[in-house]
N, C-alpha and C. Protein backbone atom coordinates (compact mmCIF):
# COMPACT_ATOMS: atom_id res chain seq x y z
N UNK A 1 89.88 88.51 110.31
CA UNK A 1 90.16 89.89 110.02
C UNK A 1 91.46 89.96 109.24
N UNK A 2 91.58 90.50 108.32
CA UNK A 2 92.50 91.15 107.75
C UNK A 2 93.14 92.50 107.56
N UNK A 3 94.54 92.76 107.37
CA UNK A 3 94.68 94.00 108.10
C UNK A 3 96.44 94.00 107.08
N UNK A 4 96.50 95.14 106.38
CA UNK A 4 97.53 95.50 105.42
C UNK A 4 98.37 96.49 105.93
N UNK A 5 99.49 96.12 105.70
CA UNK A 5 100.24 97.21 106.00
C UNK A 5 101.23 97.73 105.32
N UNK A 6 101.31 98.96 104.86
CA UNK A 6 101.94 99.50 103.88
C UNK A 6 103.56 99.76 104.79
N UNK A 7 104.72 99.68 104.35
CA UNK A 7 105.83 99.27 105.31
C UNK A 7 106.95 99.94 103.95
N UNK A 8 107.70 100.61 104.02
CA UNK A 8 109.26 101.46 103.19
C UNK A 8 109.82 100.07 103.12
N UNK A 9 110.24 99.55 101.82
CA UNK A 9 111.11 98.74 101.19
C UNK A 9 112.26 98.35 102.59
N UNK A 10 113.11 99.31 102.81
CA UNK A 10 114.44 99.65 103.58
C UNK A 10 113.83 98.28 104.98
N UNK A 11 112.18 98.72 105.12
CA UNK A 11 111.98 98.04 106.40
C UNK A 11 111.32 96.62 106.70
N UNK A 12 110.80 96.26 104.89
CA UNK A 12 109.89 95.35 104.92
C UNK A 12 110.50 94.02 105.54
N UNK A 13 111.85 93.63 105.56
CA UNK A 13 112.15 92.62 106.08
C UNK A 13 112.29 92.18 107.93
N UNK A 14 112.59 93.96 108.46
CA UNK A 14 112.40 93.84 109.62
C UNK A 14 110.87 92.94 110.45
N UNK A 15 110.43 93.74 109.01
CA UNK A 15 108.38 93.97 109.85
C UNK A 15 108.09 92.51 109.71
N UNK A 16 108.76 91.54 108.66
CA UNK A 16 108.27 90.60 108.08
C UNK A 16 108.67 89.58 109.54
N UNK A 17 109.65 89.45 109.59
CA UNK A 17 110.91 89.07 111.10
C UNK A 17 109.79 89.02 112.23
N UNK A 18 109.68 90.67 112.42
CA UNK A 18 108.82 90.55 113.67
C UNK A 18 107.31 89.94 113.49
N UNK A 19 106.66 90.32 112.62
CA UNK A 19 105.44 89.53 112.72
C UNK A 19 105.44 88.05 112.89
N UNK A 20 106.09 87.19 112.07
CA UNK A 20 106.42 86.31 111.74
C UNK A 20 106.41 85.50 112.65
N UNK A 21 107.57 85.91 113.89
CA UNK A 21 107.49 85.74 115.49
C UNK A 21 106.44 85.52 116.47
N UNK A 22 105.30 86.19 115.79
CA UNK A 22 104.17 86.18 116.78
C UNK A 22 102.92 85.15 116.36
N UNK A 23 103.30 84.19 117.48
CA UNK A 23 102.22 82.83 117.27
C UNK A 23 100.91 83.40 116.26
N UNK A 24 100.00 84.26 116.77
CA UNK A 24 98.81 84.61 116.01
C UNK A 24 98.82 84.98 115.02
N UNK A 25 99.52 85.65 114.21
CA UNK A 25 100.25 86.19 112.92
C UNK A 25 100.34 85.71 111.80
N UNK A 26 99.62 85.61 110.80
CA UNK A 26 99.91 85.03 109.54
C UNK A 26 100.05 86.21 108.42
N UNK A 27 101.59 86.19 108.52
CA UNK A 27 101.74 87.32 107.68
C UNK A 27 102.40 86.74 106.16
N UNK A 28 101.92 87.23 105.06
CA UNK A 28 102.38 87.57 103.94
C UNK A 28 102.96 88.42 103.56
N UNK A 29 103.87 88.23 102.46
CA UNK A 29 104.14 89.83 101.71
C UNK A 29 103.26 90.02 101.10
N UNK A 30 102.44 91.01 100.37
CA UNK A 30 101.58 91.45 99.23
C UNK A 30 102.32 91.48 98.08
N UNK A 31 101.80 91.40 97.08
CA UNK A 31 102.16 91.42 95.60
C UNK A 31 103.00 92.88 95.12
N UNK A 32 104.09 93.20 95.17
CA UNK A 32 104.42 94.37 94.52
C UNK A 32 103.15 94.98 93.29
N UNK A 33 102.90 96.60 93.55
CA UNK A 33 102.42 96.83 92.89
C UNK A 33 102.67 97.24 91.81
N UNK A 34 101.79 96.97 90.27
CA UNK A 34 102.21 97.11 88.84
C UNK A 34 102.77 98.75 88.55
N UNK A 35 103.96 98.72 88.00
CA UNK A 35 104.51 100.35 87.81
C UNK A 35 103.48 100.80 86.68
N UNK A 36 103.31 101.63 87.05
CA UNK A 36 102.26 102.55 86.19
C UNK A 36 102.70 102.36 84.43
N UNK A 37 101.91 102.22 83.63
CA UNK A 37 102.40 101.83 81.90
C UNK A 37 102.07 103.22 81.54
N UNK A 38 102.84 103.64 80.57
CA UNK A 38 102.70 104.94 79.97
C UNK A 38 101.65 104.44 78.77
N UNK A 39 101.04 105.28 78.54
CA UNK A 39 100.30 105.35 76.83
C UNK A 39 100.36 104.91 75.56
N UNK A 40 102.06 105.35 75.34
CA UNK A 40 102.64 104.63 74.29
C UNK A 40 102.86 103.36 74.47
N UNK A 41 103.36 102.98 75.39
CA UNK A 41 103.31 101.36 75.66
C UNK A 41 102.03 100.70 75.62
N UNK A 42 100.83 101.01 76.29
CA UNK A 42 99.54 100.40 76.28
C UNK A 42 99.51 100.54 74.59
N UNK A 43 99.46 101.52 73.90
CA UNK A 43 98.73 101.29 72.37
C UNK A 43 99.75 100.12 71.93
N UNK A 44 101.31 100.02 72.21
CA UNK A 44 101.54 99.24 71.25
C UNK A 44 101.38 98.04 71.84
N UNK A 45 100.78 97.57 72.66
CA UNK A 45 100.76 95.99 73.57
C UNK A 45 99.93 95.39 72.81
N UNK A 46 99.06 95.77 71.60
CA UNK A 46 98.42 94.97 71.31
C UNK A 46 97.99 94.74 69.55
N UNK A 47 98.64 94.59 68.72
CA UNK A 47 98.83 94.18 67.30
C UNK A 47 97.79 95.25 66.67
N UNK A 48 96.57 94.92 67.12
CA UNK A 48 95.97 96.22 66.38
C UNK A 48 96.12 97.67 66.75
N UNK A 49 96.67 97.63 68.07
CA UNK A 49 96.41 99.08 68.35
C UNK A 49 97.54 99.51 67.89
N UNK A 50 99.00 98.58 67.62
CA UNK A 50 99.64 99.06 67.14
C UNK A 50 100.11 99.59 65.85
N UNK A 51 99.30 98.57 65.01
CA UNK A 51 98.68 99.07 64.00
C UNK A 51 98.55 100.22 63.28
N UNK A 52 97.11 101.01 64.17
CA UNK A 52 96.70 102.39 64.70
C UNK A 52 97.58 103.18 64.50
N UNK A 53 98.52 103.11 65.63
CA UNK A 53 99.16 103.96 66.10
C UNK A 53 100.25 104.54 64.97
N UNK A 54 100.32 103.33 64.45
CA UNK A 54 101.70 103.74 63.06
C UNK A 54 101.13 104.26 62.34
N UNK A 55 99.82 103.80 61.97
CA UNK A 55 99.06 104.42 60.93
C UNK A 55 99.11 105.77 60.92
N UNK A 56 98.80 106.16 61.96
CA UNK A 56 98.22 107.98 62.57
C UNK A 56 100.01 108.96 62.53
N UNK A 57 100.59 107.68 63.09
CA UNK A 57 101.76 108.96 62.77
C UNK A 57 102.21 108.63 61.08
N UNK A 58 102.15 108.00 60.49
CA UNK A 58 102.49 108.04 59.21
C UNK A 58 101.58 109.22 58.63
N UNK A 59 100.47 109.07 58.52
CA UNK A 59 99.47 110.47 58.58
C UNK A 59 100.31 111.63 58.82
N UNK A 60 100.25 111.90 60.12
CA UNK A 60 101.13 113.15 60.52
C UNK A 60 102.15 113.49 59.90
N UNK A 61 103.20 112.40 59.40
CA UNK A 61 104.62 112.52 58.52
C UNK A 61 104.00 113.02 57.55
N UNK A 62 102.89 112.37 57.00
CA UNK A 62 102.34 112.77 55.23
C UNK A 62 101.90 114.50 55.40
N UNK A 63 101.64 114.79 56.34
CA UNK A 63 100.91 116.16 56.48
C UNK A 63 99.28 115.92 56.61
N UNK A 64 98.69 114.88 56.95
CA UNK A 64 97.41 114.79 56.65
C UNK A 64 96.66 115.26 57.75
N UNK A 65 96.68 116.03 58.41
CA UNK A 65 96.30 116.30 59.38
C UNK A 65 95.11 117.68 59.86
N UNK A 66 94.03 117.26 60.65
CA UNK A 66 93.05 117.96 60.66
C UNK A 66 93.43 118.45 61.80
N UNK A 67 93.71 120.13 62.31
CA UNK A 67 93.50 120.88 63.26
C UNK A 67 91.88 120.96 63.30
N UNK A 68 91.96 121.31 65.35
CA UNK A 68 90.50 121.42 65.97
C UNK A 68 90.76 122.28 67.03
N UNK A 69 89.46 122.84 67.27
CA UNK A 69 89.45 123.57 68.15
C UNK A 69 88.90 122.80 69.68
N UNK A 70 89.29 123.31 70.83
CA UNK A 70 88.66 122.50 71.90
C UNK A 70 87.06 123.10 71.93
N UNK A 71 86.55 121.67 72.85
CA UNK A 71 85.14 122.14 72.73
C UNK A 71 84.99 123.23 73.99
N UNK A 72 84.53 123.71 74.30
CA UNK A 72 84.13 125.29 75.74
C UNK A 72 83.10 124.00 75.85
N UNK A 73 83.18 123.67 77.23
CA UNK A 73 82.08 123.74 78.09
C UNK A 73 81.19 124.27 78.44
């Protein structure tokens, strides 16, 4: 069985201590989880998208730009 426990930074070392202690116990830390990437960062992570991305605002600088209306559901 496995069994996670979500634990406040401030306490994780206590919890780690006490489990640790207890013969049956095989405790790990879990992997910190990945901080959320904003948008702009994902397009430019990758040569083409960054690409893209310059492309479209160079567009925008030029004025080339197509207004739209949203679609109504």
């Amino acid at each position: 069985m496995k069994i996670t426990l979500e634990v406040p930074d401030h306490k994780a070392a206590f919890m780690m201590e006490l489990l640790q202690s207890l013969p049956f116990v095989k405790a790990t830390p879990a992997r910190r989880k990945a901080k959320p990437q904003d948008e702009t960062e994902y397009l430019l992570s990758s040569p083409a998208n960054a690409k893209a991305l310059m492309e479209a605002i160079q567009r925008i600088d030029a004025g080339q730009v197509v207004e739209r209306g949203l679609i109504e559901p």
